[in-house]
C-alpha atoms as a PDB file:
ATOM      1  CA  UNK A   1     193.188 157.967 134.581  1.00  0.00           C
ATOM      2  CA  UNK A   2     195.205 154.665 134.680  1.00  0.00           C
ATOM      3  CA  UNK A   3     194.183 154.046 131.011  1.00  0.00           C
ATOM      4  CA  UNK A   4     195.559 156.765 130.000  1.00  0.00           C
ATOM      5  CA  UNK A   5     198.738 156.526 131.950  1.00  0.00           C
ATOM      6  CA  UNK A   6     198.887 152.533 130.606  1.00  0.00           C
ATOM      7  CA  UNK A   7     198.398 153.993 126.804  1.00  0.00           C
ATOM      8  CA  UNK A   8     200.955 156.702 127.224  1.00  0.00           C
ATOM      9  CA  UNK A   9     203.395 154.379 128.883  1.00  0.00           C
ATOM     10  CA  UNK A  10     203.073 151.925 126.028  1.00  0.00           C
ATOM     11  CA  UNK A  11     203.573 154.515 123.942  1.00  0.00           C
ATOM     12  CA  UNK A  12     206.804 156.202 125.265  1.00  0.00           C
ATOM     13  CA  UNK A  13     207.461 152.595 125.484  1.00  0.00           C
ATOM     14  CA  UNK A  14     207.285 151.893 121.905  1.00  0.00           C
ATOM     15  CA  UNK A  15     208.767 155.312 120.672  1.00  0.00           C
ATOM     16  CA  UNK A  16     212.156 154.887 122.712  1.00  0.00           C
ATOM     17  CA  UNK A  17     212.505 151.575 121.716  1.00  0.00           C
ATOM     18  CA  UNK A  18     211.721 151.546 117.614  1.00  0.00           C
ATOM     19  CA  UNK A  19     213.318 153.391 115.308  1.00  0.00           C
ATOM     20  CA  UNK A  20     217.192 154.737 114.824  1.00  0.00           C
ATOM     21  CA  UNK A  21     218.654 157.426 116.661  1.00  0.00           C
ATOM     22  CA  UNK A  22     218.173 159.499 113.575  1.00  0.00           C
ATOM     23  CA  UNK A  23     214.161 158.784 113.601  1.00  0.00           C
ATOM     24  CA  UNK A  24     214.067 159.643 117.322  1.00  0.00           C
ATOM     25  CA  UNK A  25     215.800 162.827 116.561  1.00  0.00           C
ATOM     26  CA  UNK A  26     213.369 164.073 114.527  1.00  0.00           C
ATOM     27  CA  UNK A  27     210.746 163.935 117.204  1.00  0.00           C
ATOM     28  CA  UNK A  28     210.049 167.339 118.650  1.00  0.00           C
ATOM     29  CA  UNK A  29     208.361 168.754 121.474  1.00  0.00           C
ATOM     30  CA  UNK A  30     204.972 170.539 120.350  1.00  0.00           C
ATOM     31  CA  UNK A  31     206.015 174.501 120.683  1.00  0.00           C
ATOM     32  CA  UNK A  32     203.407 175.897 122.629  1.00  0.00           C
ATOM     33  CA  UNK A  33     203.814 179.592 120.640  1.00  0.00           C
ATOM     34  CA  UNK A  34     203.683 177.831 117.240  1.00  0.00           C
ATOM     35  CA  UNK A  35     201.516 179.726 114.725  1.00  0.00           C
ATOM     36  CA  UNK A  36     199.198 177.659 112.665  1.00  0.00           C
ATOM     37  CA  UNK A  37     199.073 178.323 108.861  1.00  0.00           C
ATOM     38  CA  UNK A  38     195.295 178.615 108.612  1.00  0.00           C
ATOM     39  CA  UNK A  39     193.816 181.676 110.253  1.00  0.00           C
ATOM     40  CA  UNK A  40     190.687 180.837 111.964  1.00  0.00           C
ATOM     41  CA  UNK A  41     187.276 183.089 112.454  1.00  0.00           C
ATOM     42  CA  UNK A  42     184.995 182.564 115.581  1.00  0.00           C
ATOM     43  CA  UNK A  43     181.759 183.670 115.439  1.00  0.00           C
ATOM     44  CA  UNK A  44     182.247 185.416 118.932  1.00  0.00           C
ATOM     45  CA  UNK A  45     184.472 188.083 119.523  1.00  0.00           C
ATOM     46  CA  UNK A  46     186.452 187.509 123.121  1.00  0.00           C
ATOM     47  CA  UNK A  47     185.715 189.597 125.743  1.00  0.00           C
ATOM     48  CA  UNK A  48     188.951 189.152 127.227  1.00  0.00           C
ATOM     49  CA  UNK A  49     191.670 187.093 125.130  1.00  0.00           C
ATOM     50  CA  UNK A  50     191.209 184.137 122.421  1.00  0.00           C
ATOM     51  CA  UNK A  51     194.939 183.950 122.665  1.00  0.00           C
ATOM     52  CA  UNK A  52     196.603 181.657 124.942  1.00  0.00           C
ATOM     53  CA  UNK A  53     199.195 179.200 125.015  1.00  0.00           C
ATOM     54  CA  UNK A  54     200.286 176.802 127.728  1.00  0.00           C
ATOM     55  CA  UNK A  55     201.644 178.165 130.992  1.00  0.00           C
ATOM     56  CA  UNK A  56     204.269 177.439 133.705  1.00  0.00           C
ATOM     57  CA  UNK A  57     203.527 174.206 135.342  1.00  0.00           C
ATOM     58  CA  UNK A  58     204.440 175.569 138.747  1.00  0.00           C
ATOM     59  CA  UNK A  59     201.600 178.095 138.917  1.00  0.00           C
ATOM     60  CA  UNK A  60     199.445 174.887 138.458  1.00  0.00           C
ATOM     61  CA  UNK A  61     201.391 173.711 141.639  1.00  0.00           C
ATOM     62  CA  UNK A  62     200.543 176.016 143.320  1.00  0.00           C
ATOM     63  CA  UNK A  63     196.957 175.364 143.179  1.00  0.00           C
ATOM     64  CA  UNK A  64     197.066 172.212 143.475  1.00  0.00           C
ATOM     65  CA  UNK A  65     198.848 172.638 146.974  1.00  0.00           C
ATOM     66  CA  UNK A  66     196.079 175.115 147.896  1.00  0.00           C
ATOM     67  CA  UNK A  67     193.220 172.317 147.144  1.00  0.00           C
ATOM     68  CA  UNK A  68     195.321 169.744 149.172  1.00  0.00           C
ATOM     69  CA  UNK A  69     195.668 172.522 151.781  1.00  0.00           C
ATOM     70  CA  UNK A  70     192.078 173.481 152.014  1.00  0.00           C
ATOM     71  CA  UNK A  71     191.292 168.955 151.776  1.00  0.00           C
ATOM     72  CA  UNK A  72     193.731 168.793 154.623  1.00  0.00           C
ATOM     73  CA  UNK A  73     192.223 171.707 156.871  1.00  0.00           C
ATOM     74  CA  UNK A  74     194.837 174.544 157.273  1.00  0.00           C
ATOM     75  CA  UNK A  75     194.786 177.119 154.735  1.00  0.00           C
ATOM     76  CA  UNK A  76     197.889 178.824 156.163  1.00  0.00           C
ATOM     77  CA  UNK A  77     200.090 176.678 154.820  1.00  0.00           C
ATOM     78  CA  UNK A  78     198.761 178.274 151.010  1.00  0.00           C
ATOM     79  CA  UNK A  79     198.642 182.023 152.901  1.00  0.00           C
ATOM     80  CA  UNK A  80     201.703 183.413 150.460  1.00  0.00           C
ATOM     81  CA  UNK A  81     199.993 181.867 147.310  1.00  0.00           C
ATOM     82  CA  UNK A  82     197.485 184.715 147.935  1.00  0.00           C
ATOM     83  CA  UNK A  83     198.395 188.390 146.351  1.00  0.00           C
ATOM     84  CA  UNK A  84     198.105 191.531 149.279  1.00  0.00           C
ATOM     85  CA  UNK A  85     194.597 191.649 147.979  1.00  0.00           C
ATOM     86  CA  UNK A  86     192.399 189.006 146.340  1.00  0.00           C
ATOM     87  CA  UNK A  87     189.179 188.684 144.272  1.00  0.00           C
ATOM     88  CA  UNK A  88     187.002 185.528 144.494  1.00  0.00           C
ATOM     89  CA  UNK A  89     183.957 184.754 142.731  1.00  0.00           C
ATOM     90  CA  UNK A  90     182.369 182.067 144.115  1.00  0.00           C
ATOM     91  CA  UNK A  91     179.499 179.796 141.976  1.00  0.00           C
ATOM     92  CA  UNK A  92     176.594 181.012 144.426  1.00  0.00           C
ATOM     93  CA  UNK A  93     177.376 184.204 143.198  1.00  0.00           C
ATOM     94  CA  UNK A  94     178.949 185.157 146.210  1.00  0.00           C
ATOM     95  CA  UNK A  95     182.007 187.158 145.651  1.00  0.00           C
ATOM     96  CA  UNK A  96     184.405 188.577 148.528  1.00  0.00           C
ATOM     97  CA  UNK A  97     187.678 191.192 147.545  1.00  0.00           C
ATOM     98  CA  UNK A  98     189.699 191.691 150.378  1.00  0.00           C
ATOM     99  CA  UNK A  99     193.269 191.420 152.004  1.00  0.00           C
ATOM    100  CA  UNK A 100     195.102 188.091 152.016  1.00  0.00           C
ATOM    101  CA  UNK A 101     194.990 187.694 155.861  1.00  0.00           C
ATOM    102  CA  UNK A 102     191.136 188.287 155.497  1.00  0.00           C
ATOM    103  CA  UNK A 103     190.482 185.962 152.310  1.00  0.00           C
ATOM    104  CA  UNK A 104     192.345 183.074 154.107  1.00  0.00           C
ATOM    105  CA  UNK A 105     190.699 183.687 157.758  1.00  0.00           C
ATOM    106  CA  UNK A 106     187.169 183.480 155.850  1.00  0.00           C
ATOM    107  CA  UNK A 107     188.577 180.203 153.598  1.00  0.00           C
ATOM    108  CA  UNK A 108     189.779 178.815 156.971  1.00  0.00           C
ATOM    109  CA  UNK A 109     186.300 179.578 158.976  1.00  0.00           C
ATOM    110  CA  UNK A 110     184.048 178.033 156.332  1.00  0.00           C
ATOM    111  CA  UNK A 111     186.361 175.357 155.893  1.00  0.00           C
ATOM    112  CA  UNK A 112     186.340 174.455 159.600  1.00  0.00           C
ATOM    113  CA  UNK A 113     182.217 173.772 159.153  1.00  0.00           C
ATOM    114  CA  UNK A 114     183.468 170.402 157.600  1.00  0.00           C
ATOM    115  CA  UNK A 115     184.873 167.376 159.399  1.00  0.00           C
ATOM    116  CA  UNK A 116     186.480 166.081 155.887  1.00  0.00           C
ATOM    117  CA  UNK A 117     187.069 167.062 152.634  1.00  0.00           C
ATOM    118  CA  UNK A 118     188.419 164.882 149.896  1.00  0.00           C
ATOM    119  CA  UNK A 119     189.148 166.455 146.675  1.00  0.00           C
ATOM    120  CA  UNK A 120     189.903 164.890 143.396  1.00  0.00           C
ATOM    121  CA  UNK A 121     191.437 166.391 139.960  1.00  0.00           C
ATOM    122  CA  UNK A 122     190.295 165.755 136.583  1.00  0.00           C
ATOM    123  CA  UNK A 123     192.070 167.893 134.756  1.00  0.00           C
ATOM    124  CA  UNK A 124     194.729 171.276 135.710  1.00  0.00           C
ATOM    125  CA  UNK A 125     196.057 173.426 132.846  1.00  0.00           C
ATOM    126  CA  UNK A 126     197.996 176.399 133.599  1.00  0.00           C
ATOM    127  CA  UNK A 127     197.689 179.062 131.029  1.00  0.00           C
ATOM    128  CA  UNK A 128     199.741 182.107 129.199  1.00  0.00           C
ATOM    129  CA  UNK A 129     197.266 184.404 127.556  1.00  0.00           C
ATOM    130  CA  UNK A 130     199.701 185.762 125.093  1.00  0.00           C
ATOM    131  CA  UNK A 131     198.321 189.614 123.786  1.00  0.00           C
ATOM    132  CA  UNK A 132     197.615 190.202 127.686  1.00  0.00           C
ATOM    133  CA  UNK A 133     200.583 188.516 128.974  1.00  0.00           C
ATOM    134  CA  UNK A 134     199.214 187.116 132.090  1.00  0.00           C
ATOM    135  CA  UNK A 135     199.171 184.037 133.435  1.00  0.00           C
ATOM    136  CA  UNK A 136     196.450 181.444 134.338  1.00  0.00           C
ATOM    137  CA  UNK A 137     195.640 178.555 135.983  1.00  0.00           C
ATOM    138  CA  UNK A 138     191.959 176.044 135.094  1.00  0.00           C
ATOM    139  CA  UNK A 139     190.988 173.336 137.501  1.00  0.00           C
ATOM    140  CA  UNK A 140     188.564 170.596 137.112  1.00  0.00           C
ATOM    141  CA  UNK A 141     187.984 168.766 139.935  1.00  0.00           C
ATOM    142  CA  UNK A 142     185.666 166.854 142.614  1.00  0.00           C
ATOM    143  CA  UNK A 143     185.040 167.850 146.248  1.00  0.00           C
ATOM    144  CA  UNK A 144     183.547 165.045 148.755  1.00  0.00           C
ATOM    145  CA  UNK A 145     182.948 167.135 152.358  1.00  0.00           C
ATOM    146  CA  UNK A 146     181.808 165.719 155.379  1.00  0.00           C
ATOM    147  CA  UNK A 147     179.857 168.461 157.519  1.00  0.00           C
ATOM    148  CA  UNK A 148     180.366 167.969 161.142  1.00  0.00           C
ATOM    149  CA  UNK A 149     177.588 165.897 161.767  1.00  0.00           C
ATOM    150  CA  UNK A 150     178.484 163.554 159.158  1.00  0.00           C
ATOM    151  CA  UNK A 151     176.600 164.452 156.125  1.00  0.00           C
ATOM    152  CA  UNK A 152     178.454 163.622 153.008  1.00  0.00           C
ATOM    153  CA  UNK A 153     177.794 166.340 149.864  1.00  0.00           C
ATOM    154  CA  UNK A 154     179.686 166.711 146.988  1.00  0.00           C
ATOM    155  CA  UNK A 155     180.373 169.126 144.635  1.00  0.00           C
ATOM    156  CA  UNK A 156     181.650 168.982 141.031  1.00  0.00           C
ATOM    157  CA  UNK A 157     183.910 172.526 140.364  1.00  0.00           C
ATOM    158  CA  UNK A 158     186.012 174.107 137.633  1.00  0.00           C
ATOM    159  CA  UNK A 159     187.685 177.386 138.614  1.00  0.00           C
ATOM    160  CA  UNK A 160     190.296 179.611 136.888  1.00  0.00           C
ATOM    161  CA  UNK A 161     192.917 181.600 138.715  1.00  0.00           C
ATOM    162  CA  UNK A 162     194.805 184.344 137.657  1.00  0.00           C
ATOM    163  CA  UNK A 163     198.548 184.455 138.842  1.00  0.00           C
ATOM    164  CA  UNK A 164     200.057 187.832 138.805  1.00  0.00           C
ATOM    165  CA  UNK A 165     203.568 188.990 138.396  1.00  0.00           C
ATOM    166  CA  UNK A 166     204.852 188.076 141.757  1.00  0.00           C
ATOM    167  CA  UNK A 167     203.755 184.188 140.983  1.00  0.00           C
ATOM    168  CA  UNK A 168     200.576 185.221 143.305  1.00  0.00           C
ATOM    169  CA  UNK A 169     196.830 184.560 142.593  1.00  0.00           C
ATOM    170  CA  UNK A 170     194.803 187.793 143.033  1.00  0.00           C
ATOM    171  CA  UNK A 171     191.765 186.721 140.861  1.00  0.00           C
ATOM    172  CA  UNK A 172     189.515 183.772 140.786  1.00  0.00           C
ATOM    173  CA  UNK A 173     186.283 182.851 139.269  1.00  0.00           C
ATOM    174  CA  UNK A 174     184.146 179.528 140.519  1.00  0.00           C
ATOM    175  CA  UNK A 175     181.947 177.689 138.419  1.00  0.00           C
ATOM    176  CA  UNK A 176     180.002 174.244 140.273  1.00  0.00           C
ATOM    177  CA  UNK A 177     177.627 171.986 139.087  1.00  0.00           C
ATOM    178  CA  UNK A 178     176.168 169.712 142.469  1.00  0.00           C
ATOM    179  CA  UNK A 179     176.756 166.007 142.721  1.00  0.00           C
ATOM    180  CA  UNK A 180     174.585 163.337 144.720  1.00  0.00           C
ATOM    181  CA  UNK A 181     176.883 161.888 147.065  1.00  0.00           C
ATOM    182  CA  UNK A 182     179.010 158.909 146.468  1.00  0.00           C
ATOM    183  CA  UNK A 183     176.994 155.256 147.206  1.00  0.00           C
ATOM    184  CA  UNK A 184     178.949 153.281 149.743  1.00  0.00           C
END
């Protein structure tokens, strides 16, 4: 991470500082909604969308306060980031769909079987899928728990959360992969 925050500080280093106004000017933001020229064929049709463009960076806020809610231990801080009724798909295969109250009292119990939990982000990209016009959030990320009688187990997850029209997630799927614990 602090390579690539070196390399793109040398480079909005270099870009700001070369150049006249008038080449500087011509630099543009990348438009998210763009078309491309060439029309590309997957081999797959999309069950759901093949279209999407980046999001709203606050929905990806959002989720990111709920992880550092659930790493710091009280979910109810995140309670209003929940819709009136939620959908989770966890990567046992568990799934629960039930009221917010109920979906944050269940986060909160299991949460309270660990003594820690740190949790650490690869990558967050919220999402606009454009033909369905909803909005999206995908999290990579790293969990380190502590259970309470000190085992350490970690867990490598990428999940995807759906953000409805009231800025509210009401849909999320959970995808893990287990990792041996860190060496100390």
């Amino acid at each position: 991470m602090r390579k690539i925050l070196l390399f793109a500080s040398i480079g909005l280093f270099a870009a700001c500082n070369s150049g006249t106004k008038e080449d500087v000017g011509s630099i543009a933001p990348a438009d998210s909604t763009a078309k491309t020229t060439e029309e590309v064929t997957y081999p797959y049709t999309a069950g759901y969308s093949s279209k999407f463009a980046i999001g709203d960076a606050k929905n990806a806020q959002k989720i990111l306060s709920l992880w550092k809610d659930w790493d710091n231990g009280d979910l109810s801080k995140s309670k209003e980031v929940f819709a009136d009724t939620v959908e989770l798909n966890f990567w046992d295969g568990n799934k629960i769909r039930a009221s917010r109250d109920s979906v944050v009292a269940a986060g909160q119990s299991f949460r309270n079987m660990y003594s820690k939990v740190t949790s650490s982000i690869d990558a967050v990209t919220p999402l606009k899928s454009t033909d369905k016009d909803e909005n999206w959030v995908a999290i990579w990320g790293k969990e380190v728990h502590t259970d309470k009688k000190g085992k350490v187990d970690s867990i490598s997850l990428h999940e995807v959360w759906r953000i409805n029209k009231n800025g509210q997630t009401d849909l999320c799927y959970q995808f893990a992969s287990m990792s041996k614990p860190p060496k100390k």
